[in-house]
N, C-alpha and C. Protein backbone atom coordinates (compact mmCIF):
# COMPACT_ATOMS: atom_id res chain seq x y z
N UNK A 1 35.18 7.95 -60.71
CA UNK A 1 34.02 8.03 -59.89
C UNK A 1 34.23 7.34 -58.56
N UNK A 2 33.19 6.84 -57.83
CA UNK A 2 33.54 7.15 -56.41
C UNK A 2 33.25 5.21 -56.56
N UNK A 3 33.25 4.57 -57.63
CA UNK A 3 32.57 2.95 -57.68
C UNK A 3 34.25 2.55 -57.77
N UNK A 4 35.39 2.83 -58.42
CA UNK A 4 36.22 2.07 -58.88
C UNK A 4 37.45 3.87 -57.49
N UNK A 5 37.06 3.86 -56.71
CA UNK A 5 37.80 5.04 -55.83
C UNK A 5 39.09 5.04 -55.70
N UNK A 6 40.31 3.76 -55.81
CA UNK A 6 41.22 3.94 -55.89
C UNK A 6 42.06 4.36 -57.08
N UNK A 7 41.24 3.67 -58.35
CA UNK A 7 41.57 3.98 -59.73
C UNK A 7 41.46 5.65 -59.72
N UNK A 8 40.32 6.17 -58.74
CA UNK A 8 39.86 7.79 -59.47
C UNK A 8 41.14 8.53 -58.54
N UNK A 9 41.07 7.76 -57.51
CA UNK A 9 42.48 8.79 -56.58
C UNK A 9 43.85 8.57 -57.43
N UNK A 10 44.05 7.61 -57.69
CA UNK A 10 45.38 7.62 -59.32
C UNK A 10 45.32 8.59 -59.69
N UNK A 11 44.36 8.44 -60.57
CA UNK A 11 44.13 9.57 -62.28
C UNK A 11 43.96 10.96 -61.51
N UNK A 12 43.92 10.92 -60.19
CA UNK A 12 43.33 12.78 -60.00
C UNK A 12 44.88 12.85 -59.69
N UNK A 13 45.51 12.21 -58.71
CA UNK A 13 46.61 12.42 -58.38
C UNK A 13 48.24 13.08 -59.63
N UNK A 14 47.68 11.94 -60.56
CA UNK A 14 48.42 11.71 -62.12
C UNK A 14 48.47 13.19 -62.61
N UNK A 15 46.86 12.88 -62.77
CA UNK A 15 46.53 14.32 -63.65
C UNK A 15 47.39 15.67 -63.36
N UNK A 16 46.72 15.84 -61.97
CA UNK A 16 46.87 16.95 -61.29
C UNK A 16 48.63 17.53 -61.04
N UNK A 17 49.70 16.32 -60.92
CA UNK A 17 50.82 16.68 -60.37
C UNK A 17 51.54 16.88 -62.08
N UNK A 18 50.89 15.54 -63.27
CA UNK A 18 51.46 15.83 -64.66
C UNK A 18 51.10 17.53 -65.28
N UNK A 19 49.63 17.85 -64.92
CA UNK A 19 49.57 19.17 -65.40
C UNK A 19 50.61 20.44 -65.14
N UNK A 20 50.45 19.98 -63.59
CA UNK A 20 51.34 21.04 -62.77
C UNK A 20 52.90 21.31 -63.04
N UNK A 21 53.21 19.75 -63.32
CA UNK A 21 54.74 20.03 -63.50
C UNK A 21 55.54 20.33 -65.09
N UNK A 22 54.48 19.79 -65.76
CA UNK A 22 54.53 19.89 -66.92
C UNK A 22 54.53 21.36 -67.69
N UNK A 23 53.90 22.35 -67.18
CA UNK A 23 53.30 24.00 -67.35
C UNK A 23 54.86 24.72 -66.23
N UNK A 24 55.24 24.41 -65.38
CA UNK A 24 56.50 24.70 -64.62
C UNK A 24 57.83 24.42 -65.53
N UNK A 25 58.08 22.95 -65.48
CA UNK A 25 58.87 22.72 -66.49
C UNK A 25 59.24 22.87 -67.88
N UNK A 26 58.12 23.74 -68.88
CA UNK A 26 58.19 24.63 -70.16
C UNK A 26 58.16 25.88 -69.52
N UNK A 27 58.53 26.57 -68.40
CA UNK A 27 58.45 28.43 -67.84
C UNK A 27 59.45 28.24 -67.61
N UNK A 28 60.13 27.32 -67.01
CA UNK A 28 61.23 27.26 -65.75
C UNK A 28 62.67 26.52 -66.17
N UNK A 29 62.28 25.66 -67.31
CA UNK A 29 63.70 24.44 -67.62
C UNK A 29 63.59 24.72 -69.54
N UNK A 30 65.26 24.87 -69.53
CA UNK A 30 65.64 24.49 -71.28
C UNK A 30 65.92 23.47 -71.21
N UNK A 31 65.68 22.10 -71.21
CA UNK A 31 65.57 20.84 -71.39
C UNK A 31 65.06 20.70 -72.64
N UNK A 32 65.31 19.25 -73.38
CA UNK A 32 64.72 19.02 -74.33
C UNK A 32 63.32 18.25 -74.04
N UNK A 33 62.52 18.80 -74.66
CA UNK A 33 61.07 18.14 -74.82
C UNK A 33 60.85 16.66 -73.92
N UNK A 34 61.86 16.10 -74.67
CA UNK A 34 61.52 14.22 -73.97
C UNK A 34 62.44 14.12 -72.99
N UNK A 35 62.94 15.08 -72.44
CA UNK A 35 63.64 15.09 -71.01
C UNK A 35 62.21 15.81 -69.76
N UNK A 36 62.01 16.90 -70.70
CA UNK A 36 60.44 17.31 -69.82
C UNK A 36 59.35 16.41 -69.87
N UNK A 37 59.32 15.48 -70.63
CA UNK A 37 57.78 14.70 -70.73
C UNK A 37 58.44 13.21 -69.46
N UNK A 38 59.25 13.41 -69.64
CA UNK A 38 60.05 11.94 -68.80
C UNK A 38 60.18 12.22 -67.50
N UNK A 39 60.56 13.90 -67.09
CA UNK A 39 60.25 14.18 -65.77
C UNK A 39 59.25 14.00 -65.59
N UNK A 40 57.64 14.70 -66.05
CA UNK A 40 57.07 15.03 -65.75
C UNK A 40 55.83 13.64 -65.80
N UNK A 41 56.14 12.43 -66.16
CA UNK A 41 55.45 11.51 -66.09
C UNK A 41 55.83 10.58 -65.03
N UNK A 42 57.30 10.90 -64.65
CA UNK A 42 57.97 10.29 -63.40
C UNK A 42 56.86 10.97 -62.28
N UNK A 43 57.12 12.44 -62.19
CA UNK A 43 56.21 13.00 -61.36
C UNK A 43 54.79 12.95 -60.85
N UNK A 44 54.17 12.36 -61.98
CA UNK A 44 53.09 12.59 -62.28
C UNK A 44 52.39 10.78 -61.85
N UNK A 45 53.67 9.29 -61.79
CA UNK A 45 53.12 8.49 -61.37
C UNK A 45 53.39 8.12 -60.00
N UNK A 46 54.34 9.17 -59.60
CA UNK A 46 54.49 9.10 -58.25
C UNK A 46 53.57 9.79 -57.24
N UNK A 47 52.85 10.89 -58.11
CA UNK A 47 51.82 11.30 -57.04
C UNK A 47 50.91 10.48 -57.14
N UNK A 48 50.19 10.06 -58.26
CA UNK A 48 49.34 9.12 -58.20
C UNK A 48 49.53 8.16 -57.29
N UNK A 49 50.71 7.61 -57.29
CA UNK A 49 50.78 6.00 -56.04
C UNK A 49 50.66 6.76 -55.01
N UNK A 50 50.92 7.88 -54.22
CA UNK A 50 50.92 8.69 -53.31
C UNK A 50 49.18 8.62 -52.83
N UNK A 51 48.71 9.44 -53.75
CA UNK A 51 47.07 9.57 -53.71
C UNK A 51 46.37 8.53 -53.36
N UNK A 52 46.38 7.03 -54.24
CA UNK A 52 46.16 6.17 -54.04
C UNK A 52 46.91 5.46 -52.90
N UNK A 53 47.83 5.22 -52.32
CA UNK A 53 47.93 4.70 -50.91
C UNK A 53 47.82 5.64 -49.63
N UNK A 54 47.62 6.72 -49.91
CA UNK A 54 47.55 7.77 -48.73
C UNK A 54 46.07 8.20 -48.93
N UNK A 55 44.74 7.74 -48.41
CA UNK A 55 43.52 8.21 -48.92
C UNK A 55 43.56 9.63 -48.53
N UNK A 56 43.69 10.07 -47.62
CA UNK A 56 43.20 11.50 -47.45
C UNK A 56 44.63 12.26 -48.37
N UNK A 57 45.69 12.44 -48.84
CA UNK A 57 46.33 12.79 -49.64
C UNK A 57 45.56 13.05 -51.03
N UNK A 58 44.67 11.51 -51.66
CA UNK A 58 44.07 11.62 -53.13
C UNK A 58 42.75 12.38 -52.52
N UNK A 59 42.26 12.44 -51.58
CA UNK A 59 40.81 13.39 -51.40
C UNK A 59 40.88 14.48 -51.08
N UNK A 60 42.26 15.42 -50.74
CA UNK A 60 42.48 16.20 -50.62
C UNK A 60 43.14 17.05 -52.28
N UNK A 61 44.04 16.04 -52.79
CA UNK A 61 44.15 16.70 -54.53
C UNK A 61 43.19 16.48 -54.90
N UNK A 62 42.21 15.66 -54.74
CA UNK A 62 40.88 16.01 -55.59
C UNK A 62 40.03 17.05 -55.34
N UNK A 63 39.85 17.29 -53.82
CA UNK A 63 39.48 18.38 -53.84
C UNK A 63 39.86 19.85 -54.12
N UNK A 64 40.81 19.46 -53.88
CA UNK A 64 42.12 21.10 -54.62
C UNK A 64 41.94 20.53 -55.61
N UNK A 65 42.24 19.93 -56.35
CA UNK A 65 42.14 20.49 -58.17
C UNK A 65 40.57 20.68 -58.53
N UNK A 66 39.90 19.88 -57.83
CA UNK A 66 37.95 20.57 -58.32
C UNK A 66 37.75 21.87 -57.87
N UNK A 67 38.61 22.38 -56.42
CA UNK A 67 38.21 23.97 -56.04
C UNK A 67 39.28 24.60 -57.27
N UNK A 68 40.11 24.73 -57.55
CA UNK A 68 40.93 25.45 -58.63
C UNK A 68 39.94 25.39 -60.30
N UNK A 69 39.63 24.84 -60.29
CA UNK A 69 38.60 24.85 -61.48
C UNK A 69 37.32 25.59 -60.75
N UNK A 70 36.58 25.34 -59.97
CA UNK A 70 35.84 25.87 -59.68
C UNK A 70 36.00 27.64 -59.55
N UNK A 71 36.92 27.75 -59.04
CA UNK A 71 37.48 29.50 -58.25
C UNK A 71 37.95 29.88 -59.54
N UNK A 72 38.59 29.64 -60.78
CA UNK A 72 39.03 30.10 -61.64
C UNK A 72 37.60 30.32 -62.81
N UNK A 73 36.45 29.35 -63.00
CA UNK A 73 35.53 29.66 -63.39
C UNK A 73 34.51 31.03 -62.92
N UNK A 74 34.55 30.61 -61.41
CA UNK A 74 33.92 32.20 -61.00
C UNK A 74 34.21 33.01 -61.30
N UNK A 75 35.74 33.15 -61.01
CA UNK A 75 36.75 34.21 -61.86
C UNK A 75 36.43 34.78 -62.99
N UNK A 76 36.45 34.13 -63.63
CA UNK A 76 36.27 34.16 -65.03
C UNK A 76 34.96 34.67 -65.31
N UNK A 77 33.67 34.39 -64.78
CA UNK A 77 32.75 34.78 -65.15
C UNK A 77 32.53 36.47 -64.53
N UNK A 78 33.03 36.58 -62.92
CA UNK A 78 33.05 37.78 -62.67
C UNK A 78 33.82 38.99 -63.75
N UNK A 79 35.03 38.16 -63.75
CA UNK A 79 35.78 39.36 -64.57
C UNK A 79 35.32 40.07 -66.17
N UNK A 80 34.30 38.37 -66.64
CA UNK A 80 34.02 38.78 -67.74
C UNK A 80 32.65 40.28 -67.68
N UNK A 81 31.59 39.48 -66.83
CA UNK A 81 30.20 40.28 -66.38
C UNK A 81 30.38 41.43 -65.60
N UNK A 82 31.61 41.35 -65.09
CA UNK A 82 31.05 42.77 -63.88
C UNK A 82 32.60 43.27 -64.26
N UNK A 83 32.81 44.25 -63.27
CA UNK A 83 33.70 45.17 -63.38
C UNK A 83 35.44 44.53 -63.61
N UNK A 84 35.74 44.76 -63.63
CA UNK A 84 37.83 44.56 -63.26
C UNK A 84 38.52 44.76 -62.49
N UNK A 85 39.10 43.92 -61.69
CA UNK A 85 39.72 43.92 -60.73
C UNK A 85 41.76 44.28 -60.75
N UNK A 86 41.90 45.14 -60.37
CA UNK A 86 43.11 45.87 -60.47
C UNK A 86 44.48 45.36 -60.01
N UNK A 87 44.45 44.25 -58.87
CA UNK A 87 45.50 43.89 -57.94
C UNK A 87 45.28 41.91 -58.64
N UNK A 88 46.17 41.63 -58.54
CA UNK A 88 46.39 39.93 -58.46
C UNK A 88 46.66 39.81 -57.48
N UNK A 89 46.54 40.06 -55.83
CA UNK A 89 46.05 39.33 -55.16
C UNK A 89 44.68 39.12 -54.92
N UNK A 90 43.42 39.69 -55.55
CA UNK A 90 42.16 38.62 -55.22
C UNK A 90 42.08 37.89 -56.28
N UNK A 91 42.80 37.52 -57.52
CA UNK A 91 42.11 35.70 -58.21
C UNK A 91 43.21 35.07 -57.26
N UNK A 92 44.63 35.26 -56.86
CA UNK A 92 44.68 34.40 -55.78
C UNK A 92 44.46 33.76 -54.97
N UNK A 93 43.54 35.04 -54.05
CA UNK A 93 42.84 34.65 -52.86
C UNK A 93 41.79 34.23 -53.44
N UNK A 94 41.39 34.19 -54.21
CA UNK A 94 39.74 33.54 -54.31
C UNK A 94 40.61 32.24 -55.24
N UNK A 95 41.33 31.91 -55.35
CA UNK A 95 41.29 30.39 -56.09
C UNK A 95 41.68 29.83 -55.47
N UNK A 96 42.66 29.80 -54.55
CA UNK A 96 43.17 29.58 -52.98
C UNK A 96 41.96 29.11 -52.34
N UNK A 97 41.79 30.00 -51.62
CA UNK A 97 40.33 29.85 -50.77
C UNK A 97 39.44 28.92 -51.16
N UNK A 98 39.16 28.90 -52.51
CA UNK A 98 37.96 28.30 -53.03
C UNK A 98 38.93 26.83 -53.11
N UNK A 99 40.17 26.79 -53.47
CA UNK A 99 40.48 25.33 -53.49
C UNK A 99 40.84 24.45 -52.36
N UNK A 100 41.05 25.61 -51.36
CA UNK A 100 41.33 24.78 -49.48
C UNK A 100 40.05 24.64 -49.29
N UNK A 101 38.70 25.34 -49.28
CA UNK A 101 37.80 24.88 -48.63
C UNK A 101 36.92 23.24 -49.09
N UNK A 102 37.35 23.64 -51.04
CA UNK A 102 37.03 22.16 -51.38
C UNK A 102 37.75 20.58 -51.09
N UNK A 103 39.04 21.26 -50.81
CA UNK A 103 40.13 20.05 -50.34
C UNK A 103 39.51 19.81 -48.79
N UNK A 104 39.48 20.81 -47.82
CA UNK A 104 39.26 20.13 -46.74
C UNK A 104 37.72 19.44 -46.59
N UNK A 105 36.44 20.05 -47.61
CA UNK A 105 35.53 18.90 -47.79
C UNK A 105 35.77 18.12 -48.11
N UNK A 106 36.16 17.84 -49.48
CA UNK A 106 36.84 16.34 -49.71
C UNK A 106 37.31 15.34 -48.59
N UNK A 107 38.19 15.77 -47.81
CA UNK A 107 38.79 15.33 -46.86
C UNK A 107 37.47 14.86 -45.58
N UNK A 108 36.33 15.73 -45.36
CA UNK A 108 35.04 15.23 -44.42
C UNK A 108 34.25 14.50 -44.93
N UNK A 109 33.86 14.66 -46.25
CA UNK A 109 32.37 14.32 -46.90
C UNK A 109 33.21 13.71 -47.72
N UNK A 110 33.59 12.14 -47.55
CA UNK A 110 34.43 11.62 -48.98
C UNK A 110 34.10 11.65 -49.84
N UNK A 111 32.72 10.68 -50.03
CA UNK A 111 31.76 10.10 -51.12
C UNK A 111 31.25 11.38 -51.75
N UNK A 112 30.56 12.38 -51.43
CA UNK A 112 29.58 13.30 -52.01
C UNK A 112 30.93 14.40 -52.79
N UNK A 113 32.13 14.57 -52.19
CA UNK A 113 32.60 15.48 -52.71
C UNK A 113 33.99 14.99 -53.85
N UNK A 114 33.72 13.86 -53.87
CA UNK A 114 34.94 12.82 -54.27
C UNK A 114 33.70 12.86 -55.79
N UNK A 115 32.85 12.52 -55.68
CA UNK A 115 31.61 12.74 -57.41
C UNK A 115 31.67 14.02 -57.60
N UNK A 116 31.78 14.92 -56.60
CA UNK A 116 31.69 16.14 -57.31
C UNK A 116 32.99 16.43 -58.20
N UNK A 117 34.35 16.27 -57.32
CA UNK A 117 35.66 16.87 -57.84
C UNK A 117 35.90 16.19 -59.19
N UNK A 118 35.26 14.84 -59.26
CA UNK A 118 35.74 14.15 -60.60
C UNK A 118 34.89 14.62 -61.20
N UNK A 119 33.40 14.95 -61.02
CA UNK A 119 32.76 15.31 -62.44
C UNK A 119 33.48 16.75 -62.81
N UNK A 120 33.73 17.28 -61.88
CA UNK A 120 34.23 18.77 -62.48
C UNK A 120 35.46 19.01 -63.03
N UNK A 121 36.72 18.17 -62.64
CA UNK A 121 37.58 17.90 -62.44
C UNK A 121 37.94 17.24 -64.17
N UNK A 122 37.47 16.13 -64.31
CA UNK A 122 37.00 15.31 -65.90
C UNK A 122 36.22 16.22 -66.74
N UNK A 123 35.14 16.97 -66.19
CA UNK A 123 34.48 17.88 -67.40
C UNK A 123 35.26 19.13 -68.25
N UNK A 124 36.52 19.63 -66.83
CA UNK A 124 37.02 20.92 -67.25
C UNK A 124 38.42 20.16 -68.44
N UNK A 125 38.98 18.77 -67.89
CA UNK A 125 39.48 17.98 -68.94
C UNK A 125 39.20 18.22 -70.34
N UNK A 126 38.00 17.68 -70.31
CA UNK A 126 37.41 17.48 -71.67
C UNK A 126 37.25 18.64 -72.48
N UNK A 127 36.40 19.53 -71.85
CA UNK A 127 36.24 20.59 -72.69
C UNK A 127 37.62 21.52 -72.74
N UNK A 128 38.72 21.37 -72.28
CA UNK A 128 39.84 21.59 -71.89
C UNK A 128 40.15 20.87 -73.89
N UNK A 129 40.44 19.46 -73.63
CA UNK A 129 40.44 19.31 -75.18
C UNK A 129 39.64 19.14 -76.63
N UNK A 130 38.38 19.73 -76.40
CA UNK A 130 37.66 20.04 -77.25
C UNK A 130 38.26 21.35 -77.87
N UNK A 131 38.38 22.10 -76.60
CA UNK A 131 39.40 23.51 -77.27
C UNK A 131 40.62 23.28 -78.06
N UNK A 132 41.36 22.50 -77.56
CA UNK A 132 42.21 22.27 -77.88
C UNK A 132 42.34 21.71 -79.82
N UNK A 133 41.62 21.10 -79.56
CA UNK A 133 41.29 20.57 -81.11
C UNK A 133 40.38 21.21 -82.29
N UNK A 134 39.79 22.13 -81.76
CA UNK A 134 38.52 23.27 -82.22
C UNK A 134 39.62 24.27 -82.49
N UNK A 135 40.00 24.90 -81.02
CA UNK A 135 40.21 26.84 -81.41
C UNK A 135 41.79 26.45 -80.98
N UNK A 136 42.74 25.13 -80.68
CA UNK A 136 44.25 25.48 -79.86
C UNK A 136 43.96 26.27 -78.65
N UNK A 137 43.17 26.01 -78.01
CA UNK A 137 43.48 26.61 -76.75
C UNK A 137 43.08 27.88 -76.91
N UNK A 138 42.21 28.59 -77.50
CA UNK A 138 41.92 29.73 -77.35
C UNK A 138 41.15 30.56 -76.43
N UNK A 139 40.10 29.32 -75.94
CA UNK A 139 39.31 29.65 -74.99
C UNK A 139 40.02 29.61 -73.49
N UNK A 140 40.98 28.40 -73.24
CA UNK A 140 41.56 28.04 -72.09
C UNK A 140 42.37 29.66 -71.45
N UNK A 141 43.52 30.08 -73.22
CA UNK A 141 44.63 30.40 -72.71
C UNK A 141 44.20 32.13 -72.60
N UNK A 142 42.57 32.47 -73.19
CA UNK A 142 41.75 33.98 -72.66
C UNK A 142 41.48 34.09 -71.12
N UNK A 143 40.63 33.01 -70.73
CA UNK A 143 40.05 32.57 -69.60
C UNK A 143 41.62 32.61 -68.48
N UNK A 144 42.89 32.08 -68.82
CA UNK A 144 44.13 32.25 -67.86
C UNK A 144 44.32 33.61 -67.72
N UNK A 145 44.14 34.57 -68.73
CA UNK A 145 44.61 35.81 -69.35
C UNK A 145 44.00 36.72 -68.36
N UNK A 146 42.79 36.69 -68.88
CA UNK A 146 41.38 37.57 -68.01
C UNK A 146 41.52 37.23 -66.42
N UNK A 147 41.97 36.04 -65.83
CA UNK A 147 41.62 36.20 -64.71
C UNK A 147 42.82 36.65 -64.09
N UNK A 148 44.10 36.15 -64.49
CA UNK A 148 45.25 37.01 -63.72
C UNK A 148 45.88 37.91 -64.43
N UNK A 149 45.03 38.91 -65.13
CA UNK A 149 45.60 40.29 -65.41
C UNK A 149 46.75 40.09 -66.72
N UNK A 150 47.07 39.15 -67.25
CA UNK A 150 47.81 39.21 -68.05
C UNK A 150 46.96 39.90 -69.24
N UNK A 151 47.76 40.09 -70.47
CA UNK A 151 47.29 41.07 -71.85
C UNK A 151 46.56 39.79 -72.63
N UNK A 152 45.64 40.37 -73.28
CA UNK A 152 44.53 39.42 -73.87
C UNK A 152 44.69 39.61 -75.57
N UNK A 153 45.52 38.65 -76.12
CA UNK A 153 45.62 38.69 -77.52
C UNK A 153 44.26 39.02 -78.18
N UNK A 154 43.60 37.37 -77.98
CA UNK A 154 42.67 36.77 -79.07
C UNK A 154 41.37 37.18 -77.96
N UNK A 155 40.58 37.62 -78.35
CA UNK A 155 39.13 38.05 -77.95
C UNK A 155 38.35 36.50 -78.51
N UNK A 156 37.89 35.74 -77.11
CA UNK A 156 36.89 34.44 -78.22
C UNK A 156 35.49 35.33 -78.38
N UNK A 157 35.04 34.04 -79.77
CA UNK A 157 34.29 34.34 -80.23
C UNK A 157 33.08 33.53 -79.67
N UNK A 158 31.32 33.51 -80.28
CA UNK A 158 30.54 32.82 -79.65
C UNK A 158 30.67 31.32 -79.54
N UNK A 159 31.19 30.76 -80.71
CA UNK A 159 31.55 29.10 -80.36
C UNK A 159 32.39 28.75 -79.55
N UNK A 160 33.21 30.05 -79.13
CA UNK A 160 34.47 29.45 -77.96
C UNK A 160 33.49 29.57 -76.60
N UNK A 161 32.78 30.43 -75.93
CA UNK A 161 32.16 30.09 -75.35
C UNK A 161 30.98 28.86 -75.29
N UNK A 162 30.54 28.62 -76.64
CA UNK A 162 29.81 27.06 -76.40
C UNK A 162 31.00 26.38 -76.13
N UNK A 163 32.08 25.97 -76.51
CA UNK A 163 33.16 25.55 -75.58
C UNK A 163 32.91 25.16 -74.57
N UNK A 164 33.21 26.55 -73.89
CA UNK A 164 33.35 26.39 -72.35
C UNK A 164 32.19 25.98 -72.12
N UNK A 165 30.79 26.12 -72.39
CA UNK A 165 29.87 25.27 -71.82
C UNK A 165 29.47 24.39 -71.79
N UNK A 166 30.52 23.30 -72.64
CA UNK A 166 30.49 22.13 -72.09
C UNK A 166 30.90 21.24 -71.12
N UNK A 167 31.54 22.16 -70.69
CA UNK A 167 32.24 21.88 -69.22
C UNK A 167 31.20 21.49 -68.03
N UNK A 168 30.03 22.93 -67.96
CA UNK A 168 29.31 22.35 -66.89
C UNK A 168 28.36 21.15 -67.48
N UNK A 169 28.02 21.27 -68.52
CA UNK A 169 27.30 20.23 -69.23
C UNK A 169 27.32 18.74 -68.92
N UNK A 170 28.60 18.58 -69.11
CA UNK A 170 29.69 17.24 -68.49
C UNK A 170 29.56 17.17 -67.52
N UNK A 171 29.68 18.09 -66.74
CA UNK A 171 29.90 17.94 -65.27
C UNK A 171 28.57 17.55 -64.55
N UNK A 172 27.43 18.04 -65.06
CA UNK A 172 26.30 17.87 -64.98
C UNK A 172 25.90 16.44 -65.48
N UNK A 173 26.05 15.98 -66.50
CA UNK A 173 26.26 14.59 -66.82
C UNK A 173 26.22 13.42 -66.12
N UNK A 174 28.12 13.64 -65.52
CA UNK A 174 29.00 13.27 -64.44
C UNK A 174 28.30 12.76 -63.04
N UNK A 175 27.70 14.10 -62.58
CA UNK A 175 26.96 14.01 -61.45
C UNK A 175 25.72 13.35 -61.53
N UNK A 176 24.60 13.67 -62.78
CA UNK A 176 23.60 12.24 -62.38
C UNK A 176 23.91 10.97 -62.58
N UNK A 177 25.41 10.71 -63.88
CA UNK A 177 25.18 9.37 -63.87
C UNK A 177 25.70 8.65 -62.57
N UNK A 178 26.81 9.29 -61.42
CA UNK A 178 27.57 8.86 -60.65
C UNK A 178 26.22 8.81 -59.26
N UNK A 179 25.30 10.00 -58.92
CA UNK A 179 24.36 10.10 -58.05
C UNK A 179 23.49 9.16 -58.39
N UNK A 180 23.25 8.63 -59.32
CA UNK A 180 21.64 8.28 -59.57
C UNK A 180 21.98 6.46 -59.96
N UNK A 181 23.79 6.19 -59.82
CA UNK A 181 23.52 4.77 -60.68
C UNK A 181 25.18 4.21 -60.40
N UNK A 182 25.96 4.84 -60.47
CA UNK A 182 27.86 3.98 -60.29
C UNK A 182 27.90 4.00 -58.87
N UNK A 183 27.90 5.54 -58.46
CA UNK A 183 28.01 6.41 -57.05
C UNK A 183 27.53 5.83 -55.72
N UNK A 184 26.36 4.64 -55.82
CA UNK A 184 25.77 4.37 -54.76
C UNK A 184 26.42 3.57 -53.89
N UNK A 185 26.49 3.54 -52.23
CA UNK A 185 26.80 2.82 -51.45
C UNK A 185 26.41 1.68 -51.36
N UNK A 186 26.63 0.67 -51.07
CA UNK A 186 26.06 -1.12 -51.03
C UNK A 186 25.99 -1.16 -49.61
């Protein structure tokens, strides 16, 4: 949250570069397991010190990783409700887009968009491993599927979507307890 701000530019920084390299390094490297977890935590505490001593660096991954959750949810909901989209370049462009415009807020509006990226940012976490421990990823790895055109094994069912709705739930959470009570300026 935006009360303890250097700790939250860490963990977004952490998060964000461990996810990233970690999902690259099982596509991309035959390494053994604890050669990938050893890169990828090297990686992962070096962006953090990065984030945290470079402020606009951690308010800018925070805001790119809250627009990438954000643009991939729209996604997701368009593709599910309305029609199908034929080309992978628009979830590109729209997760792109949607994650530069939240990075360069981040970067103007510190405070207001620095509560937003972590509540959304921590909510998509969580319910991230609620799946995980419920369905293995069933909801996560449909939702990757559906939005960039890949083939869709497992069809979720109605509890995988209560799943996913705990995401905004959290996030919703997130945002009054940080607006209404941690979040405030002195």
């Amino acid at each position: 949250g935006y009360k303890y701000q250097r700790t939250t530019l860490f963990l977004m920084g952490f998060t964000s570069a461990t996810i990233l390299t970690y999902f690259i390094s099982l596509e991309r490297s035959n390494l053994r397991i604890e050669y990938t977890l050893l890169i990828t935590a090297a990686i992962g505490i070096f962006a953090g010190i990065l984030c945290t001593t470079v402020m606009f660096c951690g308010l800018f991954v925070s805001g790119l990783s809250a627009g990438i959750c954000i643009g991939m949810a729209f996604l997701l909901g368009f593709a599910t409700l309305f029609a199908e989209y034929n080309t992978i370049s628009i979830p590109l462009g729209v997760v792109i887009t949607v994650a530069v415009l939240m990075a360069g807020a981040a970067v103007w509006w510190k405070r207001v968009i620095l509560i937003i990226s972590t509540c959304t940012f921590g909510g998509i976490l969580l319910a991230a491993g609620v799946d995980y421990f419920i369905e293995d990823f069933l909801m996560m790895i449909y939702a990757w599927n559906k939005v960039f055109l890949l083939d869709i094994v497992d069809t979720p069912c109605f509890f995988s979507w209560i799943i996913l709705g705990v995401w905004p739930l959290l996030t919703f959470i997130g945002l009054l307890v940080q607006f209404l009570k941690t979040g405030k300026e002195k």
